[in-house]
C-alpha atoms as a PDB file:
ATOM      1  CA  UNK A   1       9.078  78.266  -4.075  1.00  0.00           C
ATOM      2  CA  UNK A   2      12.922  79.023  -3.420  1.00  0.00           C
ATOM      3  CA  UNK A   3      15.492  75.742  -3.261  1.00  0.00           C
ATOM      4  CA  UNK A   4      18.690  76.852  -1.881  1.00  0.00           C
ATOM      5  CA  UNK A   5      21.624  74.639  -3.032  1.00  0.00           C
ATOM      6  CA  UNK A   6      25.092  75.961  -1.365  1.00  0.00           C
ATOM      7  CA  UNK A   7      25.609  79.747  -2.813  1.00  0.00           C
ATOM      8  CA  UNK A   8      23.080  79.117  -5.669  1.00  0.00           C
ATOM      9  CA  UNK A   9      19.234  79.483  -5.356  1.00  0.00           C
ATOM     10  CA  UNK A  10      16.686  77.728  -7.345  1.00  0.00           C
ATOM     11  CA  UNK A  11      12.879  79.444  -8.020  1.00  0.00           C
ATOM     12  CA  UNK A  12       9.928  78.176  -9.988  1.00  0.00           C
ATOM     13  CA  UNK A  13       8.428  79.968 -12.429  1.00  0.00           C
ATOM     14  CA  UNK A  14       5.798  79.621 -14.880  1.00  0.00           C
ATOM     15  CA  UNK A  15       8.210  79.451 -17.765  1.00  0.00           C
ATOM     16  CA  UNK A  16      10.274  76.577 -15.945  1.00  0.00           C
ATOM     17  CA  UNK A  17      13.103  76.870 -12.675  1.00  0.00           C
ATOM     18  CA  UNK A  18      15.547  80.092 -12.809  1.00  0.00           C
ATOM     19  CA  UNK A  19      18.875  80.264 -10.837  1.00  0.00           C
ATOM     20  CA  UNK A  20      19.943  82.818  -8.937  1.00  0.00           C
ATOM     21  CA  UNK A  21      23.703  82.615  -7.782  1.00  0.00           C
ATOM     22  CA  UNK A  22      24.647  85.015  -4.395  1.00  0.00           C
ATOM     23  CA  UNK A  23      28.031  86.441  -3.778  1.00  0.00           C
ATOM     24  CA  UNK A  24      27.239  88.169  -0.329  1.00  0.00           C
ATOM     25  CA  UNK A  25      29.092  91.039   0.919  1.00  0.00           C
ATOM     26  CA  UNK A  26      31.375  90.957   3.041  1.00  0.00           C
ATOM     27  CA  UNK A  27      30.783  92.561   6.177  1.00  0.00           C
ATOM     28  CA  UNK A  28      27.624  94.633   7.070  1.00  0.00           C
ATOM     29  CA  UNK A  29      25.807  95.187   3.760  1.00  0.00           C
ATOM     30  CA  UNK A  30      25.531  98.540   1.974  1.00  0.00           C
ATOM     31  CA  UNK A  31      22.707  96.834  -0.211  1.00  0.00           C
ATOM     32  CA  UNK A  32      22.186  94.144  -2.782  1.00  0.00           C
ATOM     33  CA  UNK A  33      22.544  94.421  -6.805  1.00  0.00           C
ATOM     34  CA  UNK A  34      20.052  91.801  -8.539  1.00  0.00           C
ATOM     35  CA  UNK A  35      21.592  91.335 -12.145  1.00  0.00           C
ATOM     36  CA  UNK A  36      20.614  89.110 -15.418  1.00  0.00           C
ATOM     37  CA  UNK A  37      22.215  88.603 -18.512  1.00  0.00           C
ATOM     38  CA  UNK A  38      21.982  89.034 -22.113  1.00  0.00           C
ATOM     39  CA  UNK A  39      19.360  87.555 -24.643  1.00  0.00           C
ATOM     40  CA  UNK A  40      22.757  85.545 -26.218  1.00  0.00           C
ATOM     41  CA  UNK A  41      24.982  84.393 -23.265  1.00  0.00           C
ATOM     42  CA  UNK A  42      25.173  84.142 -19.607  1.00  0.00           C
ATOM     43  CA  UNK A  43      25.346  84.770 -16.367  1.00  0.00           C
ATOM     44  CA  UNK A  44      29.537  83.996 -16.595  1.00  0.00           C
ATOM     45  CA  UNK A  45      30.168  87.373 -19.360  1.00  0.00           C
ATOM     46  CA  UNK A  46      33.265  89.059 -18.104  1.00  0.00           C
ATOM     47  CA  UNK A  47      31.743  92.363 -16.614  1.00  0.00           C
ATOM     48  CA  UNK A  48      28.875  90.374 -14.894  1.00  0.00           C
ATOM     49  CA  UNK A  49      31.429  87.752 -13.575  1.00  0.00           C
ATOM     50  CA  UNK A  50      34.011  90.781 -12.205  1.00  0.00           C
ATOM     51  CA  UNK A  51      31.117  92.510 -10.855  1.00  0.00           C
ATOM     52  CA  UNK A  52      30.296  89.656  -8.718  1.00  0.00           C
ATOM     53  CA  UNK A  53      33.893  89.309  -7.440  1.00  0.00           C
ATOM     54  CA  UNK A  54      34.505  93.145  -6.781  1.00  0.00           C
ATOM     55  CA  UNK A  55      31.184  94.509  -5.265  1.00  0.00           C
ATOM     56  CA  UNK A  56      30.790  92.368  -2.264  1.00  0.00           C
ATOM     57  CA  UNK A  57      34.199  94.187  -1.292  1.00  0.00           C
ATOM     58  CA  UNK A  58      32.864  97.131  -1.531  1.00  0.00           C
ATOM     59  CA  UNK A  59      29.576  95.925   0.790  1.00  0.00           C
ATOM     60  CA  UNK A  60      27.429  94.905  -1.619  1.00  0.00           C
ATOM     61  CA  UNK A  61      25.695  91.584  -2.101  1.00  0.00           C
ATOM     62  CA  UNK A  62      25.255  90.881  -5.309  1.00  0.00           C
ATOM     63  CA  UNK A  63      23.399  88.348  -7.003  1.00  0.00           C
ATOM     64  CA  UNK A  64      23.732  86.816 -11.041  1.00  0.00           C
ATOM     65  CA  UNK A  65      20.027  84.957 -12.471  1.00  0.00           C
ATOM     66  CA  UNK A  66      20.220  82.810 -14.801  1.00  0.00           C
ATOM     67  CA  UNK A  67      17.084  83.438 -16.454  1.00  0.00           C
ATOM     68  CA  UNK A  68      14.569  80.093 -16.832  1.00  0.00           C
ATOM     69  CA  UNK A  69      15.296  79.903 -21.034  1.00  0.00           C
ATOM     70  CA  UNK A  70      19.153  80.253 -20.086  1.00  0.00           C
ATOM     71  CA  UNK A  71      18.429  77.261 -17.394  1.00  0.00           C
ATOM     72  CA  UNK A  72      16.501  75.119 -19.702  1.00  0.00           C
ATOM     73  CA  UNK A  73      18.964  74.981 -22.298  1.00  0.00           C
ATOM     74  CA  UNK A  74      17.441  77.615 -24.797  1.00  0.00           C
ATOM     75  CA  UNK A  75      19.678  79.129 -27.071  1.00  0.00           C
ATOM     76  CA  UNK A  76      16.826  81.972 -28.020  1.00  0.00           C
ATOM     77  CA  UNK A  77      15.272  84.050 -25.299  1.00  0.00           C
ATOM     78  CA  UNK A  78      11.582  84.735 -25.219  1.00  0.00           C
ATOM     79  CA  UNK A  79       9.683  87.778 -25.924  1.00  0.00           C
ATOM     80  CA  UNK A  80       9.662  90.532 -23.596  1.00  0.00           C
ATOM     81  CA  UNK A  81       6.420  90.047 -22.061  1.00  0.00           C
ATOM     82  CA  UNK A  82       7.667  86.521 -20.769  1.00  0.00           C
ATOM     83  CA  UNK A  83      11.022  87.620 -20.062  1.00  0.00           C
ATOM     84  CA  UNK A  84       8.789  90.063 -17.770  1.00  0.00           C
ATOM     85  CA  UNK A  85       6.724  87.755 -16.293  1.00  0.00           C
ATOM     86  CA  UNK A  86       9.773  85.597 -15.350  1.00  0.00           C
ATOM     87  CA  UNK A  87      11.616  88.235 -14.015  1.00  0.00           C
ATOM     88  CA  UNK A  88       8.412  89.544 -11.594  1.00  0.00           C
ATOM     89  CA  UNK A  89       8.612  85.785 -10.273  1.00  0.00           C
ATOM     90  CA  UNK A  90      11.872  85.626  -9.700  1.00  0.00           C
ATOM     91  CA  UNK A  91      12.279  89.352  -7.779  1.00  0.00           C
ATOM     92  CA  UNK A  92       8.896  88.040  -5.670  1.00  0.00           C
ATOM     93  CA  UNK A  93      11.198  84.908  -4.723  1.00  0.00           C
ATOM     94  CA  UNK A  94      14.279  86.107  -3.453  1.00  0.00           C
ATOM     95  CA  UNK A  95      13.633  89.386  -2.397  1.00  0.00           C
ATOM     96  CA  UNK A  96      13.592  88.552   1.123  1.00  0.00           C
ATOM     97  CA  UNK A  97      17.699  86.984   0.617  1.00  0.00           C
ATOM     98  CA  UNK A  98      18.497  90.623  -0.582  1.00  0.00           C
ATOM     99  CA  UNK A  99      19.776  92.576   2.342  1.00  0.00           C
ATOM    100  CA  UNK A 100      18.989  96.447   2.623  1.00  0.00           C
ATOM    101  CA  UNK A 101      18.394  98.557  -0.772  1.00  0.00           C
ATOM    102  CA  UNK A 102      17.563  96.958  -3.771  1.00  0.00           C
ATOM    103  CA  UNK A 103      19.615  97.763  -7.029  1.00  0.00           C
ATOM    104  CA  UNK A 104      18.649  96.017 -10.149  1.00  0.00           C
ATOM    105  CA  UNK A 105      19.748  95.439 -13.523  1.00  0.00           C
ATOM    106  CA  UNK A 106      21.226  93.241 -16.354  1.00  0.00           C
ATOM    107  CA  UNK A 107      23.178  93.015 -19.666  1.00  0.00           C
ATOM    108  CA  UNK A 108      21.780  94.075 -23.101  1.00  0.00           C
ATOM    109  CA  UNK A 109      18.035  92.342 -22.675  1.00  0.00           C
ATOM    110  CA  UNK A 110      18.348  92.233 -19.078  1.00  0.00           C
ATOM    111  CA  UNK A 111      19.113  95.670 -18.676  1.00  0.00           C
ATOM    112  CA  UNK A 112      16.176  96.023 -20.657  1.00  0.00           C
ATOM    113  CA  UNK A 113      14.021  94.315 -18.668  1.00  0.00           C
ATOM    114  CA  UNK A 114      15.028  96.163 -15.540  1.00  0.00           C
ATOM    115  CA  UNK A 115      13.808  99.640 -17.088  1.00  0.00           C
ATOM    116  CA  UNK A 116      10.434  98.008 -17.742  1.00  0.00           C
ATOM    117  CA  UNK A 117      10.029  96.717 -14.568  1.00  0.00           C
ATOM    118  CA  UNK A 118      11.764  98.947 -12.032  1.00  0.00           C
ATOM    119  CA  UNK A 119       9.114 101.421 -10.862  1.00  0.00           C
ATOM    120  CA  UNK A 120       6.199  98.411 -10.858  1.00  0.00           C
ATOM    121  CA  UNK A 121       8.806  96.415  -8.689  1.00  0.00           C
ATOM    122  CA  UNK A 122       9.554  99.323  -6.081  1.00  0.00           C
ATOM    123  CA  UNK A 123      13.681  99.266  -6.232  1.00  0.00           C
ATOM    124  CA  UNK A 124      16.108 101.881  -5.413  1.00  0.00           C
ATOM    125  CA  UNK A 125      17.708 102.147  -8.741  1.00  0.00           C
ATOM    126  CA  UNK A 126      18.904 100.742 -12.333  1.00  0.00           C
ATOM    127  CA  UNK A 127      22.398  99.277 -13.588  1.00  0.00           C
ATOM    128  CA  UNK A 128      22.446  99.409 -17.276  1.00  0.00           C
ATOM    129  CA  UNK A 129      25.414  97.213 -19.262  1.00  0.00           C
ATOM    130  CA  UNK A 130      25.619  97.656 -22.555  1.00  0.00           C
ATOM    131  CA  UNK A 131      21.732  98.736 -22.972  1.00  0.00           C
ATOM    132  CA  UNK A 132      21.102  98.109 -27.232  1.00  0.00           C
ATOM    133  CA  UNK A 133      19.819 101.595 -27.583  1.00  0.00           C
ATOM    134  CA  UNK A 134      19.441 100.847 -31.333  1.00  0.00           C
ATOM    135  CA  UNK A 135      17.910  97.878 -32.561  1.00  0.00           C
ATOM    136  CA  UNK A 136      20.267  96.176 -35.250  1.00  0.00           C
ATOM    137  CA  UNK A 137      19.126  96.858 -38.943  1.00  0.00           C
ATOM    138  CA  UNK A 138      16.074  99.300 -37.824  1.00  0.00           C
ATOM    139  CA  UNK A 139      16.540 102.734 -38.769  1.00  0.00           C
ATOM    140  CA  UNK A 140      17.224 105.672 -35.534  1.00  0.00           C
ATOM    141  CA  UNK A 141      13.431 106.903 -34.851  1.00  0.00           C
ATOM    142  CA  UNK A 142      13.436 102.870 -33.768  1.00  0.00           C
ATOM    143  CA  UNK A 143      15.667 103.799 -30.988  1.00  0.00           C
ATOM    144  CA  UNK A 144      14.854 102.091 -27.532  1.00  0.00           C
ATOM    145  CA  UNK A 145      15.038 105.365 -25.514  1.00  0.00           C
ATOM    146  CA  UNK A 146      11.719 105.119 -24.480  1.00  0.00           C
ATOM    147  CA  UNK A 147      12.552 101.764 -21.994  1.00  0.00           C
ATOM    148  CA  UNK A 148      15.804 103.608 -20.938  1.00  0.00           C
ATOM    149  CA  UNK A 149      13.989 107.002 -19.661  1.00  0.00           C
ATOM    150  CA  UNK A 150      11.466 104.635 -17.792  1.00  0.00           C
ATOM    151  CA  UNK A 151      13.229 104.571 -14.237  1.00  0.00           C
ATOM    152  CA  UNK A 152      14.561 108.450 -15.065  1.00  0.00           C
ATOM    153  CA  UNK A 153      11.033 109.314 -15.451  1.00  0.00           C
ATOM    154  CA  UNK A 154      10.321 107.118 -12.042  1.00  0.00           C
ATOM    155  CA  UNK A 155      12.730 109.432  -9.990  1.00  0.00           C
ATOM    156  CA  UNK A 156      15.149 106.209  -9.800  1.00  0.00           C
ATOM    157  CA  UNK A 157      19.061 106.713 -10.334  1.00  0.00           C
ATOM    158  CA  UNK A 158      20.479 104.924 -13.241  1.00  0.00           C
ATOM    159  CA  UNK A 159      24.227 104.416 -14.457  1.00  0.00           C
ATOM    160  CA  UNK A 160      24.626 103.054 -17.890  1.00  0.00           C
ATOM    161  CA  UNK A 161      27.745 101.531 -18.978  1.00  0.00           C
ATOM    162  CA  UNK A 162      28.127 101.131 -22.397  1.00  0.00           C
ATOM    163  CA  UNK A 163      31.238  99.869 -24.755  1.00  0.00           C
ATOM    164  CA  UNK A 164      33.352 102.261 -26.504  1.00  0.00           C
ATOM    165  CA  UNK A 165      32.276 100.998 -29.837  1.00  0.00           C
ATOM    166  CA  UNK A 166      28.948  99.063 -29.322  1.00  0.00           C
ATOM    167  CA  UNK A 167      27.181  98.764 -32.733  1.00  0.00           C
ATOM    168  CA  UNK A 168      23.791  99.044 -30.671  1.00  0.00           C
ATOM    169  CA  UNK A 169      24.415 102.596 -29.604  1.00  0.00           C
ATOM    170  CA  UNK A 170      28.043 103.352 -27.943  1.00  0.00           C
ATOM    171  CA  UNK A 171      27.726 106.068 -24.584  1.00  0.00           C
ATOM    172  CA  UNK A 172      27.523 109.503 -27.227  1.00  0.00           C
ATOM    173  CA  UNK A 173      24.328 108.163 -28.736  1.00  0.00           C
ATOM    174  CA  UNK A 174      23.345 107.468 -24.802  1.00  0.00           C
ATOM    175  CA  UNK A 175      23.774 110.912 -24.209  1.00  0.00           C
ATOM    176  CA  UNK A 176      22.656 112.339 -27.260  1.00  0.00           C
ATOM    177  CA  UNK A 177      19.197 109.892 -26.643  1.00  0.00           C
ATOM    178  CA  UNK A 178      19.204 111.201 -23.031  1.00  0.00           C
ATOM    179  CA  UNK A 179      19.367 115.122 -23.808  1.00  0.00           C
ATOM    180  CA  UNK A 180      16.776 114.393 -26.488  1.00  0.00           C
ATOM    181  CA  UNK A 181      14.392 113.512 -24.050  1.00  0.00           C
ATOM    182  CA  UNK A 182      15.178 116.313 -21.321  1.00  0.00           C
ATOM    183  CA  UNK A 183      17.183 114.394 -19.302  1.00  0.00           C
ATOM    184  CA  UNK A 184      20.072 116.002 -17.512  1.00  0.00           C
ATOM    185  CA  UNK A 185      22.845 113.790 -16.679  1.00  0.00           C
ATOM    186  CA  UNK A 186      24.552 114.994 -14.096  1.00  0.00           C
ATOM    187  CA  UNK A 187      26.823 111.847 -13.044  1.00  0.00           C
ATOM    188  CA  UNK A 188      24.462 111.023  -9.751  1.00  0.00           C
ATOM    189  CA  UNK A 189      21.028 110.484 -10.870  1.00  0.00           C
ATOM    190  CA  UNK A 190      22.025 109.883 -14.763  1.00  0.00           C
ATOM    191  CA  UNK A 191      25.060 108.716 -15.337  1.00  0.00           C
ATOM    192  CA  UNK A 192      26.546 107.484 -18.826  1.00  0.00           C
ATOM    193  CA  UNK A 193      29.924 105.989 -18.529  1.00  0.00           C
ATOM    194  CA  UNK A 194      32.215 104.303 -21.123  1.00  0.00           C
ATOM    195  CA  UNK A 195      33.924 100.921 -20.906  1.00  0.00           C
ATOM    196  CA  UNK A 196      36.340  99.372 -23.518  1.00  0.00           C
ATOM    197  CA  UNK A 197      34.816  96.945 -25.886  1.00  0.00           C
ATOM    198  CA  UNK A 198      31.849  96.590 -28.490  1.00  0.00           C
ATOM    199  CA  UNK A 199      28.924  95.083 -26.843  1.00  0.00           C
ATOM    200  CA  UNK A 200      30.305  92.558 -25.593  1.00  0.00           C
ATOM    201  CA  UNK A 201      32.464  94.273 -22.866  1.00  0.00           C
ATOM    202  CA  UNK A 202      36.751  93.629 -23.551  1.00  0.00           C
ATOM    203  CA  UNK A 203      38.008  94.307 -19.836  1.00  0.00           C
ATOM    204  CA  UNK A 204      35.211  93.166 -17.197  1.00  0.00           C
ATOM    205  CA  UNK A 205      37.345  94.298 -14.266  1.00  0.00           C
ATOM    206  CA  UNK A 206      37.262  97.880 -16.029  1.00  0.00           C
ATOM    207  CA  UNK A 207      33.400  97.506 -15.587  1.00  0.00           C
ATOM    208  CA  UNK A 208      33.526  96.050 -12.605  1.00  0.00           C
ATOM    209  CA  UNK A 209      35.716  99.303 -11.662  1.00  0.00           C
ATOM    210  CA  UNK A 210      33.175 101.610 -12.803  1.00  0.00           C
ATOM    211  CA  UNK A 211      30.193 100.308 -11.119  1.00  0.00           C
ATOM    212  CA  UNK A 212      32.305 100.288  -8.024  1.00  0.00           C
ATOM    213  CA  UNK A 213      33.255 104.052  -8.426  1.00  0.00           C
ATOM    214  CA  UNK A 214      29.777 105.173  -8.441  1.00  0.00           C
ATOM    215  CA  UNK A 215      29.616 107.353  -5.168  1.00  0.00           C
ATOM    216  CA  UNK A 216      31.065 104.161  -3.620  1.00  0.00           C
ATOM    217  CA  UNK A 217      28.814 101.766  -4.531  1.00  0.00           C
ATOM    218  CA  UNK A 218      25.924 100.903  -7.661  1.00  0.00           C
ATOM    219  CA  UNK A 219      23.162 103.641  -7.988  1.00  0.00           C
ATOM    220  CA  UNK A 220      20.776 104.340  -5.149  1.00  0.00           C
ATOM    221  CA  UNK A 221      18.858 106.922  -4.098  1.00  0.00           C
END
């Protein structure tokens, strides 16, 4: 069940209501960018926040879940299997407000969740922010590679933006990750890109910029 409430949508799920705010594009849409944030903050970071000013410029609609934990109050997120679940809810429940091609994506955890999920949910491609290639205090081999390659593997396009200095893996170990697993990245099906900042993004309008610069518009096949 869907509740709209002015530019902000509000959809049951098992795990309790999630919110999903829409910034539509202006004019005829080029497509629609479902985004979700971190496992520590929100849906109002800086680079999520610019990208929802910027895009709909460029034709896009974009829209920013607040993920049912986030809504609730929850300072921890879940596990991944119920960020999952809620996520597979949420994409079944506003779907149908998503004009054209579907690009999705997130921050750190979100970004994780959209590799997962993105072949089992039939989109057009993958925005990664500031994916947390490797895990805080667990050694290299414990690297997260294996989620990232998921939607290469899939024949989706992914961009990954990643801070200059993030302590989770800054865009060289993205590459280096990348190459180890055979993937070519050739700036329109793979594409690594660096933003100032650590993980937590400094300049969200540089982001925002980058995103934007992507043949015109986020990745799509």
């Amino acid at each position: 069940m869907v509740e709209e409430r002015g530019t902000s949508l509000e959809t049951t799920t098992e795990q309790g209501p999630a919110r999903v705010h829409l910034h539509e594009a202006r004019g005829e849409p080029n497509g629609s960018l479902l985004l979700t944030h971190g496992a520590g903050g929100g849906v109002g970071a800086k680079d999520l926040a610019a990208i929802a000013t910027e895009l709909p410029r460029a034709g896009w609609t974009v829209a920013l879940v607040e993920m049912p934990w986030r809504v609730a109050g929850k300072k921890v997120a879940p596990m991944p299997p119920k960020l999952d679940a809620a996520w597979r809810e949420i994409v079944a429940a506003v779907r149908c407000e998503l004009p054209g091609r579907l690009v999705m994506g997130g921050r750190s955890a979100g970004a994780r969740v959209a590799c997962r999920l993105a072949e089992e949910l039939g989109v057009d491609g993958v925005l990664c922010l500031s994916f947390p290639l490797l895990p805080a205090g667990k050694p290299p081999q414990k690297s997260r590679i294996g989620e990232l390659v998921l939607p290469v593997y899939a024949g989706l396009p992914v961009h990954v933006v990643q801070g200059k200095r993030d302590p989770f893996g800054g865009p060289g170990h993205v590459r280096r990750a990348l190459a180890g697993e055979g993937v070519e990245i050739d700036g329109e099906r793979v594409r690594v890109d660096e933003a100032p900042g650590r993980h937590a993004f400094t300049d969200g309008a540089a982001v925002a910029a980058l995103v934007c610069g992507h043949a015109g518009s986020p990745p799509a096949g």
